[in-house]
PDB file of N, CA and C in Angstrom:
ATOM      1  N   UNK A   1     127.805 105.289 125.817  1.00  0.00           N
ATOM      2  CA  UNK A   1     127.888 106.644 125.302  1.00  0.00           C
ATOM      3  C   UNK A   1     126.673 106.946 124.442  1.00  0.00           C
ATOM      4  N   UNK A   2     126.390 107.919 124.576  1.00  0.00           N
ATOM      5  CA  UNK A   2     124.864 108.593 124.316  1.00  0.00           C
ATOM      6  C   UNK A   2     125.351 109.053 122.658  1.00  0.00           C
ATOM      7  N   UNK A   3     124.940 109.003 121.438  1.00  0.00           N
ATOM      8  CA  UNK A   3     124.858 110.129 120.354  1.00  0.00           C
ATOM      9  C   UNK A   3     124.633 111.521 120.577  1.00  0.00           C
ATOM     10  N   UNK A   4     125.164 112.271 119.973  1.00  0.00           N
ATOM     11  CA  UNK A   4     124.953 113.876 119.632  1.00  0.00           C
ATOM     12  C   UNK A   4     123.169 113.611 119.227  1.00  0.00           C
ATOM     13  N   UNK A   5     123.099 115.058 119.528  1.00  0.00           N
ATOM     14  CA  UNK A   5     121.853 115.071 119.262  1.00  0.00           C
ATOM     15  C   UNK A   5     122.062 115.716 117.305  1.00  0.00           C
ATOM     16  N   UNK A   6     120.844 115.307 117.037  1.00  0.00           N
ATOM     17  CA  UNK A   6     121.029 116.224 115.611  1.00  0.00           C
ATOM     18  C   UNK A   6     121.468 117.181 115.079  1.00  0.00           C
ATOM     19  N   UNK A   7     120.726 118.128 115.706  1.00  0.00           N
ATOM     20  CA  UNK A   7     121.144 119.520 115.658  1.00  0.00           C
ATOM     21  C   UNK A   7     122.231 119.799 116.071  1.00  0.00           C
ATOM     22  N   UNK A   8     123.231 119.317 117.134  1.00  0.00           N
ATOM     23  CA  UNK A   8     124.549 119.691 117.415  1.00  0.00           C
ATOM     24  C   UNK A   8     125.251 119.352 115.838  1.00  0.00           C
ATOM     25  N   UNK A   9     125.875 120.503 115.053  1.00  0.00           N
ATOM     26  CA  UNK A   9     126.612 120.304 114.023  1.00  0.00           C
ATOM     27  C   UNK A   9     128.427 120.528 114.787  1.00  0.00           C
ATOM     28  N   UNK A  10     129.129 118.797 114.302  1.00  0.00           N
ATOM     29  CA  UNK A  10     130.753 119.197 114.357  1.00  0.00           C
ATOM     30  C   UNK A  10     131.095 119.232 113.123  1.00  0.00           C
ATOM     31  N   UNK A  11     132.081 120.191 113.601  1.00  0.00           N
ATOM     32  CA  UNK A  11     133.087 120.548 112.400  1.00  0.00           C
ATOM     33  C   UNK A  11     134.391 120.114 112.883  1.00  0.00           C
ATOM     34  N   UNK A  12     135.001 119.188 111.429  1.00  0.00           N
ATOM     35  CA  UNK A  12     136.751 119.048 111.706  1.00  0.00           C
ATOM     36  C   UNK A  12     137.128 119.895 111.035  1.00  0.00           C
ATOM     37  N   UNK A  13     138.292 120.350 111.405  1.00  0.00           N
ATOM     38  CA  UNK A  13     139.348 121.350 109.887  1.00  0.00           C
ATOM     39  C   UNK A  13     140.172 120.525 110.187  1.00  0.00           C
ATOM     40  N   UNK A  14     140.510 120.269 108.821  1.00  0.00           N
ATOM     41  CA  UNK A  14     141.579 119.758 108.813  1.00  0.00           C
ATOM     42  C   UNK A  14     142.384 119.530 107.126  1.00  0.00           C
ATOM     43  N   UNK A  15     143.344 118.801 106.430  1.00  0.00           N
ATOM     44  CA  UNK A  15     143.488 119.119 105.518  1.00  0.00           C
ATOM     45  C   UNK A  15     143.428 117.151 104.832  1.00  0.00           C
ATOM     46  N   UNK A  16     143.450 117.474 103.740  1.00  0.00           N
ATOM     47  CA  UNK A  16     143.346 115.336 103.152  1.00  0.00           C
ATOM     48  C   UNK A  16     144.650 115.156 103.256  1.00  0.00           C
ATOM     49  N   UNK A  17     144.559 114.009 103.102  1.00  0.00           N
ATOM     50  CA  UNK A  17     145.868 113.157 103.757  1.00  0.00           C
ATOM     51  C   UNK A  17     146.511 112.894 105.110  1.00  0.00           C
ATOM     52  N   UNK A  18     145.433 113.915 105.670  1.00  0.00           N
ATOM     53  CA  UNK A  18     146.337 113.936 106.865  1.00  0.00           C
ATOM     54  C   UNK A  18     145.994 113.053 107.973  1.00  0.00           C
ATOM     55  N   UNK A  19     147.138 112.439 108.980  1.00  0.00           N
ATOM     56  CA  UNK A  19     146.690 110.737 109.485  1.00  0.00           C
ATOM     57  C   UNK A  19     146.526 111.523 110.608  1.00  0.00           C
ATOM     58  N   UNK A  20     146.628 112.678 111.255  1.00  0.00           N
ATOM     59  CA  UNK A  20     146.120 113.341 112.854  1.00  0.00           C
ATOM     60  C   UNK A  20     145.008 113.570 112.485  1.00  0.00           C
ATOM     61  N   UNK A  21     144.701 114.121 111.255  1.00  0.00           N
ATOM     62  CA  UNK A  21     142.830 114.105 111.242  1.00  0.00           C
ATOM     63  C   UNK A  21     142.329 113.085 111.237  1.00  0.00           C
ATOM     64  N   UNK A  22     142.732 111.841 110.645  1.00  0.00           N
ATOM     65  CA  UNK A  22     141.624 110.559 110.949  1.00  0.00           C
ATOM     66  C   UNK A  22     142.062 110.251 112.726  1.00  0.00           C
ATOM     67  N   UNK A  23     143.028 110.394 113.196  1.00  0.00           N
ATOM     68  CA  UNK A  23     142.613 109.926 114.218  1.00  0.00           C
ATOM     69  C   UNK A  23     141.629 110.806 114.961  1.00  0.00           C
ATOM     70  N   UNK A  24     141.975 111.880 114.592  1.00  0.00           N
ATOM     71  CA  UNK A  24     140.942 112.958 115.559  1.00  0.00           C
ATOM     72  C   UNK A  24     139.152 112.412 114.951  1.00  0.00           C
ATOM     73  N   UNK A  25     138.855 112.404 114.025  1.00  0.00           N
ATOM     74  CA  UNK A  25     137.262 111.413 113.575  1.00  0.00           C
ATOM     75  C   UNK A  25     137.430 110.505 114.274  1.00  0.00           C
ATOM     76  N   UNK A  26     137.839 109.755 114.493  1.00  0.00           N
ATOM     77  CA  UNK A  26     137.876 108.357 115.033  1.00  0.00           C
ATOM     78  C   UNK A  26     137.448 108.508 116.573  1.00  0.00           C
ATOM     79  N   UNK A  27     138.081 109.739 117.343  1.00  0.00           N
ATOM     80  CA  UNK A  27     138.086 110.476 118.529  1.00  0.00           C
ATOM     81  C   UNK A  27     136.587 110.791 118.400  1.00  0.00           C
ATOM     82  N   UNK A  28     135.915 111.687 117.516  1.00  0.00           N
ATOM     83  CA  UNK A  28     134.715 111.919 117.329  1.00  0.00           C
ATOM     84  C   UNK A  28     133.923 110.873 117.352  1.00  0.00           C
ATOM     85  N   UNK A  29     134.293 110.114 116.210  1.00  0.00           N
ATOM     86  CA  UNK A  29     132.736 109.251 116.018  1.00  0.00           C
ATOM     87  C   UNK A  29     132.626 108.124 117.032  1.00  0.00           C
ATOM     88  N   UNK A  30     133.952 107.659 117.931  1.00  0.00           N
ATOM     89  CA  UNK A  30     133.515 107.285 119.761  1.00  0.00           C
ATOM     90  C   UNK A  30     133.057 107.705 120.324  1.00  0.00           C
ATOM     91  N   UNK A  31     133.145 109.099 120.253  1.00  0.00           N
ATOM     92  CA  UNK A  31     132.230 110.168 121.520  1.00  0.00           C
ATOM     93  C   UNK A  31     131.020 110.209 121.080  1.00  0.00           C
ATOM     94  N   UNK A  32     130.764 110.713 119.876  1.00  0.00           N
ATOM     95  CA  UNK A  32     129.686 111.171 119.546  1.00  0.00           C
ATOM     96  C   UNK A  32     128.478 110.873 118.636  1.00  0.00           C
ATOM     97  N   UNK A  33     129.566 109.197 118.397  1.00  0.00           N
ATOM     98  CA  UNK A  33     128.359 108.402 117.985  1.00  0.00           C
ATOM     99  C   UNK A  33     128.180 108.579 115.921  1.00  0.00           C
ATOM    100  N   UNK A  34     128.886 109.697 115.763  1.00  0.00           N
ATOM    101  CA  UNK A  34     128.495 110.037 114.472  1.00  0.00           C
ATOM    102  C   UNK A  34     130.008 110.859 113.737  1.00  0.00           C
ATOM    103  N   UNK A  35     130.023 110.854 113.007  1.00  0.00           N
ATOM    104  CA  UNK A  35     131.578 111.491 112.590  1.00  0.00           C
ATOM    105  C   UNK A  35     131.217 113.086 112.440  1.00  0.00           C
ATOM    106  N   UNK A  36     132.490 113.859 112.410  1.00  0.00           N
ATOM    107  CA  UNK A  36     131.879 115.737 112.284  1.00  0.00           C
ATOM    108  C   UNK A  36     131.965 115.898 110.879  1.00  0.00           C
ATOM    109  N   UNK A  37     131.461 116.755 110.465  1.00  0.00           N
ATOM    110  CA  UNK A  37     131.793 117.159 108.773  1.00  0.00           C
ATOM    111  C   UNK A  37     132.842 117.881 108.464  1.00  0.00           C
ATOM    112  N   UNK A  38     133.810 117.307 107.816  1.00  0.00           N
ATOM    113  CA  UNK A  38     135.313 117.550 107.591  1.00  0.00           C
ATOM    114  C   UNK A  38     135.145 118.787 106.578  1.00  0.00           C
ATOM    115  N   UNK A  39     136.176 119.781 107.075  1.00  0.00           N
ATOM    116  CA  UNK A  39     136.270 120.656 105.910  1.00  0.00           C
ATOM    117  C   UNK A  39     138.026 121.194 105.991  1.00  0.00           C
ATOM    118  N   UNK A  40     138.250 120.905 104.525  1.00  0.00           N
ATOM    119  CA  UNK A  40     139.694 121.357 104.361  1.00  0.00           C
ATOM    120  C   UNK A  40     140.514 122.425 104.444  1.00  0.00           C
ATOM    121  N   UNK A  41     140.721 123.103 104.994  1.00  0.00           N
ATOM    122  CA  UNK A  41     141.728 124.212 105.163  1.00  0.00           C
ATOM    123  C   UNK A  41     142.577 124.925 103.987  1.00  0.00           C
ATOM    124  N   UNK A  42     142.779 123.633 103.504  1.00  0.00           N
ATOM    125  CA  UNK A  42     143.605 124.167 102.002  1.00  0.00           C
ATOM    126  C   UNK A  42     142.977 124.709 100.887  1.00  0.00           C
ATOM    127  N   UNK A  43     141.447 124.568 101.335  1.00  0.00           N
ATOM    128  CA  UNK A  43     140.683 124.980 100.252  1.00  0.00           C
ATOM    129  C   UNK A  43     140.239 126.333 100.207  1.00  0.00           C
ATOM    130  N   UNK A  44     140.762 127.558 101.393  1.00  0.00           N
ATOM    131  CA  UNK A  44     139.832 128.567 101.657  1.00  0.00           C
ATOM    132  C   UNK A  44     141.052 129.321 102.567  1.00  0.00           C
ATOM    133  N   UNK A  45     142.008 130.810 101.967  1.00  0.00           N
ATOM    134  CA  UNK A  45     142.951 131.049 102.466  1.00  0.00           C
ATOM    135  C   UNK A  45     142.526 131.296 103.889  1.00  0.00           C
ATOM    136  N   UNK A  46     141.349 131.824 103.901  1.00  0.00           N
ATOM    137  CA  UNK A  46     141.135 132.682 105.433  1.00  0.00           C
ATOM    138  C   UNK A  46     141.024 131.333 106.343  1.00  0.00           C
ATOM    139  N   UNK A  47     140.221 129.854 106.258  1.00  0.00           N
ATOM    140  CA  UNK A  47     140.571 128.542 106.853  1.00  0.00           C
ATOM    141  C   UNK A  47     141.952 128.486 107.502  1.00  0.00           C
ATOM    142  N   UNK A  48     142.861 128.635 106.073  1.00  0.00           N
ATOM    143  CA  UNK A  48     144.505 128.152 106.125  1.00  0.00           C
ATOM    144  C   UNK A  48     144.834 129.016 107.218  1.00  0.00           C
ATOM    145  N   UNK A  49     144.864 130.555 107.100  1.00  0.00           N
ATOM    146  CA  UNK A  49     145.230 131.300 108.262  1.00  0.00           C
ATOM    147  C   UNK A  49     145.047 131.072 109.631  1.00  0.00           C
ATOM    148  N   UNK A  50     143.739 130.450 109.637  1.00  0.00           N
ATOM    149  CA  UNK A  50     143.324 130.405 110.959  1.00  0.00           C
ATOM    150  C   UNK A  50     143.262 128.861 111.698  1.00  0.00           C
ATOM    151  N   UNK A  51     143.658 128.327 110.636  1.00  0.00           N
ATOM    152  CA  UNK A  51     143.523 126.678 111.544  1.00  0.00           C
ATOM    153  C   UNK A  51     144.827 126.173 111.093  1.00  0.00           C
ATOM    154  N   UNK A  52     145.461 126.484 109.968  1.00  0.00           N
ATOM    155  CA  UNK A  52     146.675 125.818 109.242  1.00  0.00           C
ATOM    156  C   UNK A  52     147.736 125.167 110.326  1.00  0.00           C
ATOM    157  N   UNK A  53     147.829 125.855 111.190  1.00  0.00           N
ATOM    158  CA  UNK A  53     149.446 125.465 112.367  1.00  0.00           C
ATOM    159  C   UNK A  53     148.581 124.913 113.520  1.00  0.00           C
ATOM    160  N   UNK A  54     147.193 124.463 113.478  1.00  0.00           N
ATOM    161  CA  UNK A  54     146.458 123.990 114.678  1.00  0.00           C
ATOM    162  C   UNK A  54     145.906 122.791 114.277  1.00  0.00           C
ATOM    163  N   UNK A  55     145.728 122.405 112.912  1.00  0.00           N
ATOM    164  CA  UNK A  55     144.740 121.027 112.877  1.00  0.00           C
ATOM    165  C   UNK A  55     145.614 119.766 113.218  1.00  0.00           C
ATOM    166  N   UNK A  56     144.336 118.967 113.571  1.00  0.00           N
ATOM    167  CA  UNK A  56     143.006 119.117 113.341  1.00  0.00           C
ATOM    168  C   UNK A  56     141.940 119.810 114.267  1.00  0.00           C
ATOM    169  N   UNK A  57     141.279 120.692 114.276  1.00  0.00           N
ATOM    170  CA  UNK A  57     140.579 121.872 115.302  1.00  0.00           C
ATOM    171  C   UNK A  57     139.455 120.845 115.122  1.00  0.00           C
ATOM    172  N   UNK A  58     138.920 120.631 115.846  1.00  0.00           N
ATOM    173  CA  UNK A  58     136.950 120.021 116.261  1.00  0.00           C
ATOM    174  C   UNK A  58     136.189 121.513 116.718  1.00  0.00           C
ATOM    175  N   UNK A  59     134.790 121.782 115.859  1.00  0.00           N
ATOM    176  CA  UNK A  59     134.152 122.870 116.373  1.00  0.00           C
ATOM    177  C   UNK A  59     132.776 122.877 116.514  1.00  0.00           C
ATOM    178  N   UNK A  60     132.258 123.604 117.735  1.00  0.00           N
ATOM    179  CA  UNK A  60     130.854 123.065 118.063  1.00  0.00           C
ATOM    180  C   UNK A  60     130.691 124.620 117.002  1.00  0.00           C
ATOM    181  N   UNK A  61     129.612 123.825 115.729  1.00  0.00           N
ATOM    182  CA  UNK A  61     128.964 124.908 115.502  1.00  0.00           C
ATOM    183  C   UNK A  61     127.846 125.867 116.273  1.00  0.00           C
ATOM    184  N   UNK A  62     127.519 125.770 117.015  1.00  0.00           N
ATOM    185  CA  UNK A  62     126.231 125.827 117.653  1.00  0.00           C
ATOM    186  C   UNK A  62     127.178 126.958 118.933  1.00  0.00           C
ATOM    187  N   UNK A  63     127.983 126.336 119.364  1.00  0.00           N
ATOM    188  CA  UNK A  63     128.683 127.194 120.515  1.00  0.00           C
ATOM    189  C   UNK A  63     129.959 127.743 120.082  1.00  0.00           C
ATOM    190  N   UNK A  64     130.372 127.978 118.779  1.00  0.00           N
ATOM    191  CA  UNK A  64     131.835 128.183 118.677  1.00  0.00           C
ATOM    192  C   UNK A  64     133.252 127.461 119.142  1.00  0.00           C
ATOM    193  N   UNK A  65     132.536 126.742 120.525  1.00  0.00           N
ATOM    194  CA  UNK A  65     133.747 126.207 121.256  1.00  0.00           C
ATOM    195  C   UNK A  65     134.506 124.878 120.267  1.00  0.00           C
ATOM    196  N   UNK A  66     135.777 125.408 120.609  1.00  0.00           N
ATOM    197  CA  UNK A  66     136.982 124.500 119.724  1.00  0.00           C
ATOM    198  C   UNK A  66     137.556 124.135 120.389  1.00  0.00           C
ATOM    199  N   UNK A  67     138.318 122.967 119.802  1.00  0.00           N
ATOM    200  CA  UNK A  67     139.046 121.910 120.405  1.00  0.00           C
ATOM    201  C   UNK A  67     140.409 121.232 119.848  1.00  0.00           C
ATOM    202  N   UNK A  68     141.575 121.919 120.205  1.00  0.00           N
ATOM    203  CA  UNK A  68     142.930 121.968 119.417  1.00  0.00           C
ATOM    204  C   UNK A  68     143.165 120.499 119.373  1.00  0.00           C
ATOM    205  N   UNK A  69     144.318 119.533 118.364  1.00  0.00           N
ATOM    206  CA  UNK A  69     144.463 118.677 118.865  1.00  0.00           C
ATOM    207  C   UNK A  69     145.575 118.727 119.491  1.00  0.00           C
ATOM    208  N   UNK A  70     146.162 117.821 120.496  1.00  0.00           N
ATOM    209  CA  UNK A  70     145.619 116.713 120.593  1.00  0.00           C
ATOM    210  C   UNK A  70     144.556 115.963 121.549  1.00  0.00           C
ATOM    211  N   UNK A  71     143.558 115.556 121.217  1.00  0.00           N
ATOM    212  CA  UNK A  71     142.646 115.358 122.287  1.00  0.00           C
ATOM    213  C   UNK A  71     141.602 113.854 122.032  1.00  0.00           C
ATOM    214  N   UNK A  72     141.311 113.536 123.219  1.00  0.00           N
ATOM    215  CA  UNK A  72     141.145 112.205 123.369  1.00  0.00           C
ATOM    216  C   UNK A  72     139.173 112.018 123.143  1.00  0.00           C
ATOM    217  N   UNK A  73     138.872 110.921 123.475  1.00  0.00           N
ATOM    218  CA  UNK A  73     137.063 110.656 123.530  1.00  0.00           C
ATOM    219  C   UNK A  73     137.024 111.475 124.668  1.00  0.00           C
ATOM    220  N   UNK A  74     137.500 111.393 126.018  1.00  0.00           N
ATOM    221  CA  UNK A  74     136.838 112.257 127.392  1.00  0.00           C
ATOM    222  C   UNK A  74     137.103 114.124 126.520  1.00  0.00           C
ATOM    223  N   UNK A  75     137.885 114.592 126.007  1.00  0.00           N
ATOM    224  CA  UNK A  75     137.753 115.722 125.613  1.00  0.00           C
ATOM    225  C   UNK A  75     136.748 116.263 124.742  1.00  0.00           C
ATOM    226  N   UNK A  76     136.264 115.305 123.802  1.00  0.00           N
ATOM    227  CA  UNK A  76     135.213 115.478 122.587  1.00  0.00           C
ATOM    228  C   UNK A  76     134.072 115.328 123.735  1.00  0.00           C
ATOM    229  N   UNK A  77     133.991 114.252 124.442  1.00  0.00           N
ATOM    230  CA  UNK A  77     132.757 114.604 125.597  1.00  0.00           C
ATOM    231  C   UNK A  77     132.470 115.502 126.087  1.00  0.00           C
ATOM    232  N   UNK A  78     133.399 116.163 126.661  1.00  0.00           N
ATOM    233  CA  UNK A  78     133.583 117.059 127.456  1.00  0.00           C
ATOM    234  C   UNK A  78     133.007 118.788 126.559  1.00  0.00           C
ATOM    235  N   UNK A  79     133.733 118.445 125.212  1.00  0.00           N
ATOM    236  CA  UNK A  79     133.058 119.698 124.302  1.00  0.00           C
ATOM    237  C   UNK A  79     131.936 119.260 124.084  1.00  0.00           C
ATOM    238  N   UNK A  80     131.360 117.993 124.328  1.00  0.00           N
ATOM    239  CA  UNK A  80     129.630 118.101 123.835  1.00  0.00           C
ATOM    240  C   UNK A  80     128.785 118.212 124.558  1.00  0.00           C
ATOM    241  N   UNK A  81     129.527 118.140 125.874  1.00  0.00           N
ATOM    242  CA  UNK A  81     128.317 118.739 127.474  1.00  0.00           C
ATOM    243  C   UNK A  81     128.645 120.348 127.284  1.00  0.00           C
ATOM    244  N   UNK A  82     130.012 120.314 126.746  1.00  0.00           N
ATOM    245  CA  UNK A  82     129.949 122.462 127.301  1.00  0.00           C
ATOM    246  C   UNK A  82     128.585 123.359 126.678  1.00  0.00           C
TER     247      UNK A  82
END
């Protein structure tokens, strides 16, 4: 498996404590070689609204495209060819 290139920025949402977000990093940093930059949901109401009943969400900054969980290494691949 190849690394992300630099410039591809991921984003997790997700909230602390939570054990579906580490597995979803764990999902990441197999695929992609590098972990995404976690940002909490609980910290930012308009976040909470929009990811709260979905995390952990994976997001290509660069393309918008998101990735609900639950999803495996072939899916995080799969968002880093789209």
């Amino acid at each position: 498996m190849s690394a992300v290139g630099e410039a591809m920025v991921l984003i997790l949402y997700g909230t602390s404590e939570c054990h579906l977000c580490e597995q979803a990093q764990e999902q990441v940093l197999a695929a992609a070689g590098r972990p995404a930059i976690e940002i909490d949901v609980a910290e930012d109401d308009g976040l909470y609204q929009r990811y709260g009943l979905r995390i952990p969400v994976l997001r290509r900054q660069d393309t918008g495209a998101e990735l609900d969980w639950p999803f495996d290494t072939g899916a995080v691949i799969a968002l880093l060819g789209a």
